[in-house]
N, C-alpha and C. Protein backbone atom coordinates (compact mmCIF):
# COMPACT_ATOMS: atom_id res chain seq x y z
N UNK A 1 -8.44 8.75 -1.27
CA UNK A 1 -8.49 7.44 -0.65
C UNK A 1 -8.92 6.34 -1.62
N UNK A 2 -10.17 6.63 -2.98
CA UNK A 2 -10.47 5.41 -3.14
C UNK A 2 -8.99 5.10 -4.22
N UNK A 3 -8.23 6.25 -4.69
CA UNK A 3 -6.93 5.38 -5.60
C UNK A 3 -5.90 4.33 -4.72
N UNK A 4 -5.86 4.69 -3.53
CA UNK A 4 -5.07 3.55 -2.83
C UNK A 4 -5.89 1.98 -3.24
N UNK A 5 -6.74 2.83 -2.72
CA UNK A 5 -7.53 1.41 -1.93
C UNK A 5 -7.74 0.42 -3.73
N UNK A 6 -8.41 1.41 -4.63
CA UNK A 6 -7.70 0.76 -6.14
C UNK A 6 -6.31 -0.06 -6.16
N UNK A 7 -5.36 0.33 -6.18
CA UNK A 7 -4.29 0.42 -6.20
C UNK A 7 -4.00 -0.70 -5.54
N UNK A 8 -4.17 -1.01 -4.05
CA UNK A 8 -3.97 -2.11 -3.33
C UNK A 8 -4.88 -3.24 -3.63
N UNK A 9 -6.27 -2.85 -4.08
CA UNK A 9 -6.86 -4.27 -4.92
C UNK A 9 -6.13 -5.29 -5.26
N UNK A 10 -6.03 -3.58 -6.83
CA UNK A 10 -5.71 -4.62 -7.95
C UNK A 10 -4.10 -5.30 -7.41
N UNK A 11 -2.65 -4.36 -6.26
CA UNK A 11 -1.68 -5.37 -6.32
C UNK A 11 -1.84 -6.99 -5.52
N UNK A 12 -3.33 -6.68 -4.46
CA UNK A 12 -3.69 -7.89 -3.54
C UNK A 12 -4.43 -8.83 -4.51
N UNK A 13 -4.74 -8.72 -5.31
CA UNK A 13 -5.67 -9.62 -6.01
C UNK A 13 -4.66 -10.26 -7.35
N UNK A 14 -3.21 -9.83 -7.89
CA UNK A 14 -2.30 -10.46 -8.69
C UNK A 14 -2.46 -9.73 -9.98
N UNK A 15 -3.31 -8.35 -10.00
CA UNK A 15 -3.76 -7.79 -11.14
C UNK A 15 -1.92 -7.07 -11.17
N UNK A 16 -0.94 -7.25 -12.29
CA UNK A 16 0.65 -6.56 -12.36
C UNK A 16 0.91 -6.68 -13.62
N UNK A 17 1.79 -5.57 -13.90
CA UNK A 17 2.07 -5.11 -15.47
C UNK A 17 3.03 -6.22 -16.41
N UNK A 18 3.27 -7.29 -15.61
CA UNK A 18 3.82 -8.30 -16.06
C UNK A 18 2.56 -9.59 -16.66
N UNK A 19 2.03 -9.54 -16.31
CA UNK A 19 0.63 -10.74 -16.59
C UNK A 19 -0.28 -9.50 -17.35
N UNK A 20 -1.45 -10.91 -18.10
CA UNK A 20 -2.29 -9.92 -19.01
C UNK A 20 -3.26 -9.05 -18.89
N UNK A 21 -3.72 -8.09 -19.75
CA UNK A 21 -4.93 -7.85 -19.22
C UNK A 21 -6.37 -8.47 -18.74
N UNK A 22 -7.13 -7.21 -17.20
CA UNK A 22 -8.23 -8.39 -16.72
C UNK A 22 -9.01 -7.26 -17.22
N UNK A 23 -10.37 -7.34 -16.93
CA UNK A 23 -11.35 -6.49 -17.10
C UNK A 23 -11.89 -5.57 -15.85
N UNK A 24 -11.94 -4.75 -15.94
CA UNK A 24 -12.23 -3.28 -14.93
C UNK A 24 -13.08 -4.11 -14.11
N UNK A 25 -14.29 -4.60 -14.19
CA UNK A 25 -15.36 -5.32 -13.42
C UNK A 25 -15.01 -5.84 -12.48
N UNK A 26 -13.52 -6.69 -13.05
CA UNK A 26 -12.79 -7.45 -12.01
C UNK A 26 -12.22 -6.56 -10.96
N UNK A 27 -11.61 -5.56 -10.98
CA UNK A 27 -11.24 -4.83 -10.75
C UNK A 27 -11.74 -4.05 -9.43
N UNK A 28 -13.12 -3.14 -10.31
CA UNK A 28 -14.13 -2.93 -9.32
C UNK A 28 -14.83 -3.80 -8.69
N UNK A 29 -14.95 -5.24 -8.47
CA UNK A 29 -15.39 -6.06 -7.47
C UNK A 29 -14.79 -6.20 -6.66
N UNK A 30 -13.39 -6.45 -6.76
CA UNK A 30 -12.57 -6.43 -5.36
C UNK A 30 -12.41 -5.50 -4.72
N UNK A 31 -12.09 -4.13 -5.39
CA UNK A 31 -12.11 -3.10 -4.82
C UNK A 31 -13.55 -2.69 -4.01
N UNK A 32 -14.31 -3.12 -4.32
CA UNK A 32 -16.06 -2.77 -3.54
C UNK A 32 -16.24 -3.83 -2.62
N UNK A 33 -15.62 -4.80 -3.17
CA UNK A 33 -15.70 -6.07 -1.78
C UNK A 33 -15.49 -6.15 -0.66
N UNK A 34 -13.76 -5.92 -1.04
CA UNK A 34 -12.84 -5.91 0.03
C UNK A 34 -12.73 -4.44 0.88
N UNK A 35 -12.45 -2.94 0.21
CA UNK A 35 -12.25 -2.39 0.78
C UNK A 35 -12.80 -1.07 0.75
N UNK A 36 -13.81 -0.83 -0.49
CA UNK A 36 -14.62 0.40 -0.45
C UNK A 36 -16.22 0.42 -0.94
N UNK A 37 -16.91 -0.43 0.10
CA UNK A 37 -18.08 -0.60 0.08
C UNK A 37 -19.50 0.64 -0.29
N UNK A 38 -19.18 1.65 -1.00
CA UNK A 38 -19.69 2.71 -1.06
C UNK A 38 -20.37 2.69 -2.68
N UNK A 39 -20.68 1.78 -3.26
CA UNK A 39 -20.65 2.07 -4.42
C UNK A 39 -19.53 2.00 -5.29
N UNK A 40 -19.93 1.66 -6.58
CA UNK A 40 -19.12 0.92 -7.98
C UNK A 40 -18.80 2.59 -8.97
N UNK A 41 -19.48 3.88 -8.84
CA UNK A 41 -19.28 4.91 -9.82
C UNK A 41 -17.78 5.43 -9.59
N UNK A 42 -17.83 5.64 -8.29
CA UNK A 42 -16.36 6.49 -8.11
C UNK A 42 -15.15 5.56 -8.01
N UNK A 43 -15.37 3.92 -8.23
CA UNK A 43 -14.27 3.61 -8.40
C UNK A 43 -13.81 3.08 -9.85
N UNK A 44 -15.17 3.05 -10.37
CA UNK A 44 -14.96 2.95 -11.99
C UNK A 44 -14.03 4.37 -12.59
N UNK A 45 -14.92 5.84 -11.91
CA UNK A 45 -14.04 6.89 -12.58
C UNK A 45 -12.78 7.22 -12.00
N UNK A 46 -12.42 6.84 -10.50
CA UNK A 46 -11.29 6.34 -10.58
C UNK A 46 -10.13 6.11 -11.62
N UNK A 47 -10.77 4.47 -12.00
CA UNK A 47 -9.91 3.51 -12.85
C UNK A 47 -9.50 4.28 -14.06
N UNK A 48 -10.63 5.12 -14.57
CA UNK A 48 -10.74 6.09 -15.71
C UNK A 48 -9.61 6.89 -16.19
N UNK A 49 -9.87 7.63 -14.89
CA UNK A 49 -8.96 8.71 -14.70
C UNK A 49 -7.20 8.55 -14.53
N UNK A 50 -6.70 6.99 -13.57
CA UNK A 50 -5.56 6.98 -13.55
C UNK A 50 -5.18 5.92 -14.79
N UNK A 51 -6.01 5.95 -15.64
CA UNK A 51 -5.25 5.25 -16.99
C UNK A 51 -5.16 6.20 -18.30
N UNK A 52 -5.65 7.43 -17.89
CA UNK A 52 -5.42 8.88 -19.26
C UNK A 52 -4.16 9.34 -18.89
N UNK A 53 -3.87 9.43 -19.76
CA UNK A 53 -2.36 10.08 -19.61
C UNK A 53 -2.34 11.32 -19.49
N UNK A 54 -3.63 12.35 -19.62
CA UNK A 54 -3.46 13.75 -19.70
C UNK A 54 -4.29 13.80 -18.38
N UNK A 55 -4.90 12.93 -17.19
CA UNK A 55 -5.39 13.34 -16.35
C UNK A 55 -4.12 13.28 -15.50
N UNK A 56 -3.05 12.15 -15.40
CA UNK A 56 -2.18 12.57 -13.82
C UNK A 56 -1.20 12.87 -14.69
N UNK A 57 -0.04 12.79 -13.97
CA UNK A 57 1.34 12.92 -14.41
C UNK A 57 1.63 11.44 -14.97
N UNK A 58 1.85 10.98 -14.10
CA UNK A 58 1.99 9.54 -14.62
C UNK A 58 0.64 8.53 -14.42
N UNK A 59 0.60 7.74 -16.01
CA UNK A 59 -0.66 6.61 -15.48
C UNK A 59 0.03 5.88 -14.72
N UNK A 60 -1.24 5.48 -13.87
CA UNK A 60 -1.14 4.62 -12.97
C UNK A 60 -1.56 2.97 -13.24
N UNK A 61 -2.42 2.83 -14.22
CA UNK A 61 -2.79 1.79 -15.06
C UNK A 61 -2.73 1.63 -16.57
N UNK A 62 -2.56 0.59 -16.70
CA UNK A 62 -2.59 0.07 -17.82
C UNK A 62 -3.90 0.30 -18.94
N UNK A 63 -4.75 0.90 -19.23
CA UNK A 63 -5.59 0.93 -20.03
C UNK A 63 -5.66 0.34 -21.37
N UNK A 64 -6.82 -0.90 -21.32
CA UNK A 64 -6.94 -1.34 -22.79
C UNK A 64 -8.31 -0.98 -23.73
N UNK A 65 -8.18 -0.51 -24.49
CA UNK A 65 -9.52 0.22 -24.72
C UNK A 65 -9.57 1.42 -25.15
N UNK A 66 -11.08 2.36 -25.03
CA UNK A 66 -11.66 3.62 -24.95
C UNK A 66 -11.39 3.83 -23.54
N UNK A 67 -10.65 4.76 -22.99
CA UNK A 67 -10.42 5.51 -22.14
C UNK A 67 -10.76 7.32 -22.04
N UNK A 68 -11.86 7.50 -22.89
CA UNK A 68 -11.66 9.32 -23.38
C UNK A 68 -10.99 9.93 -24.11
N UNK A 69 -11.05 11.20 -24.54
CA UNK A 69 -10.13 11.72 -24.97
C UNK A 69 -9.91 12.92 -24.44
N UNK A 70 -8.67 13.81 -24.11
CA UNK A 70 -8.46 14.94 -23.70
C UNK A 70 -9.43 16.15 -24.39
N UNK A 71 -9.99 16.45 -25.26
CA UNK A 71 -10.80 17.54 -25.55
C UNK A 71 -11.98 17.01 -25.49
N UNK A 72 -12.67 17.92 -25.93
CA UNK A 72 -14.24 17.84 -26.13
C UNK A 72 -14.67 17.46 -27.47
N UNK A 73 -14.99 16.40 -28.07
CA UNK A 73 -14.83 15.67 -28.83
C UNK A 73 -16.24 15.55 -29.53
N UNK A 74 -16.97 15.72 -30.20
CA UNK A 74 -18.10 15.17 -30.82
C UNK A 74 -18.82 14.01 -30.66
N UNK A 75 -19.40 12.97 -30.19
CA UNK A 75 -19.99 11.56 -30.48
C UNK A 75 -19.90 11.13 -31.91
């Protein structure tokens, strides 16, 4: 549930792969505002998760940044 409700945020709020990048914050405020009042963690790892390319099949977002990396990686 919370990837819809992601999902419908960011298309209700004008966040689209045609215009530039916004910042996650933005992101997670609307999404906690408007439609999943439960806390900011699970929709941050959410956002996380559908912008790795090795977590779904297809990303679902645009990721600009450090997003992880698929192994276990050192610091």
């Amino acid at each position: 549930p919370v990837h819809r409700r992601v999902l419908y945020a960011m298309f209700d709020s004008g966040f689209r792969p045609d215009r530039s990048h916004a910042k996650s914050a933005r992101s997670v405020a609307e999404t906690m505002g408007n439609y999943h009042p439960h806390g900011d963690a699970s929709i941050y790892n959410t956002l996380v998760r559908m912008a790795q390319p090795w977590s779904l099949r297809y990303p679902l977002v645009d990721g600009q940044g450090n997003f992880g990396s698929p192994g276990n990686d050192p610091p």
